[in-house]
Every structure is written in structure tokens, then in C-alpha cells.
Protein backbone atom coordinates (compact mmCIF):
# COMPACT_ATOMS: atom_id res chain seq x y z
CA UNK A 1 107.59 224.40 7.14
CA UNK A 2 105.53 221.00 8.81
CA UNK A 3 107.11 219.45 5.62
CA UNK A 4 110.48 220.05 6.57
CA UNK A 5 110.08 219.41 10.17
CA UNK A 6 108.44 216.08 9.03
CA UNK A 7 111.54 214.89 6.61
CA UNK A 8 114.05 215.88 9.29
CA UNK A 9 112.10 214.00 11.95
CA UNK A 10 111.84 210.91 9.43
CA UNK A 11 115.50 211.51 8.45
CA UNK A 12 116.48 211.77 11.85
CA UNK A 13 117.44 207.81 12.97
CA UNK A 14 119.37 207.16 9.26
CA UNK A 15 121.42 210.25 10.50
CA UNK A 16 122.12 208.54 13.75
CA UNK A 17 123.49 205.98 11.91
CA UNK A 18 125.68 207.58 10.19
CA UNK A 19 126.69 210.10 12.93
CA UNK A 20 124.76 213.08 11.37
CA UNK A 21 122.37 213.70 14.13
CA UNK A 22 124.24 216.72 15.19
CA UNK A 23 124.27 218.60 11.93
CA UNK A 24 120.81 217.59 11.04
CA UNK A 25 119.51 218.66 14.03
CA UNK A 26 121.66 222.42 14.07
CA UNK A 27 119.84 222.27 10.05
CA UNK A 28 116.56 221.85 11.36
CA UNK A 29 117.07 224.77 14.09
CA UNK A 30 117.58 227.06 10.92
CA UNK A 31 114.80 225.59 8.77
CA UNK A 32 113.16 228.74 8.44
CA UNK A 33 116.71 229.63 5.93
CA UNK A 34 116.47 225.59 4.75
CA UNK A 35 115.89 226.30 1.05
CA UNK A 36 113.00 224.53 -0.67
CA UNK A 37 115.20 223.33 -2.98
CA UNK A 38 117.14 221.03 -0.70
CA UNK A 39 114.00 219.17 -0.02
CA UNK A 40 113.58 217.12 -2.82
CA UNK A 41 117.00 216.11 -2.73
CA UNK A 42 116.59 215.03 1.13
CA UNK A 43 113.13 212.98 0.13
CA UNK A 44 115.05 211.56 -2.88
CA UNK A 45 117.93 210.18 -0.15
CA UNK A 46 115.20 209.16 2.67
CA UNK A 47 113.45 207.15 0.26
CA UNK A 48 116.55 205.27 -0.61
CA UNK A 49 117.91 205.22 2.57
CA UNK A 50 114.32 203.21 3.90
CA UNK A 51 115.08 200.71 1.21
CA UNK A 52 118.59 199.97 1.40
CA UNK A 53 120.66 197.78 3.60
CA UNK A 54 121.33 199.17 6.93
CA UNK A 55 124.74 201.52 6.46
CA UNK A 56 125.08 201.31 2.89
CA UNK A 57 127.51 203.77 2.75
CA UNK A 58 126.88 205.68 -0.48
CA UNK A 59 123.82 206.94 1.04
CA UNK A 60 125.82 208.19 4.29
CA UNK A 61 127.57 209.92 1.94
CA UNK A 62 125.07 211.25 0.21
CA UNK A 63 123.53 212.55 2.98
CA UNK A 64 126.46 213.52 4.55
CA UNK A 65 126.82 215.80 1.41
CA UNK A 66 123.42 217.12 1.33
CA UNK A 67 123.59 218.17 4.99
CA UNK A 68 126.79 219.62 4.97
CA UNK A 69 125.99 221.47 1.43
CA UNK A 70 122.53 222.67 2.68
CA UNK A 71 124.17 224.05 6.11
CA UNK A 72 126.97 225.99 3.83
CA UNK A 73 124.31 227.61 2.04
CA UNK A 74 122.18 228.80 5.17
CA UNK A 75 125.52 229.81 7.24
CA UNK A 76 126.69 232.30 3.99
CA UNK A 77 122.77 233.59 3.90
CA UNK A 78 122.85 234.51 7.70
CA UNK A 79 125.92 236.18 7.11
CA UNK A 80 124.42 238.30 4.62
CA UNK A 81 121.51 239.16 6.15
């Protein structure tokens, strides 16, 4: 669980950039439904996100997807449960 809360935190000023603060932040709020998964995906994307230029936008994308595929996933499993 720290490593989640650590990659959001780190993720946290790319998705500012991008105007993803919102959703990564309501993500991190359910992290204890965040699927383990997801987190290599998100590391994969922060690691090329600290090397790129500042608002590549493939990578806004990317994370834009990864976000928004991540909070589908937790939404349907609270549903469920």
C-alpha cells in the first residue's frame, strides 16, 4: 500500500500537467481496490514521463488511459461488492 501511495504522490505533478490531478487523486482515495496490476503500468509511464519533454502528449495520454482504465475497474468492483 506505501508503494502505491508513493507512485501516486510521485505521479502526482505530471498529472497536474496534464489536468489529471482530480482523477488521480479520487484513484488514490480507493487504493485499497487499486489492483496490483495497474502498478507496473503506472511506474512504466512515471519513468517516461521524468524523462521526456515537458507535455509530451503521448504520455498524457497514456496516463490519461491508465487512470481512467484503472478507475473503471475499481468503480465496477465496488459495485459488486
Amino acid at each position: 500500500m506505501s508503494q502505491q501511495r508513493t507512485l501516486f504522490s510521485q505521479l502526482l505533478p505530471y498529472a497536474k500537467m496534464y489536468n489529471l490531478d482530480g482523477p488521480l487523486v479520487i484513484l488514490k482515495g480507493h487504493s485499497e481496490r487499486v489492483g496490483e496490476h495497474v502498478l507496473p503500468r503506472l511506474t512504466d509511464i512515471l519513468n517516461r514521463l521524468s524523462q521526456a519533454t515537458p507535455g509530451e502528449s503521448s504520455l498524457g495520454e497514456e496516463l490519461s488511459n491508465a487512470i481512467t482504465d484503472e478507475m473503471a475497474r475499481v468503480i465496477v468492483k465496488r459495485v459488486r461488492s
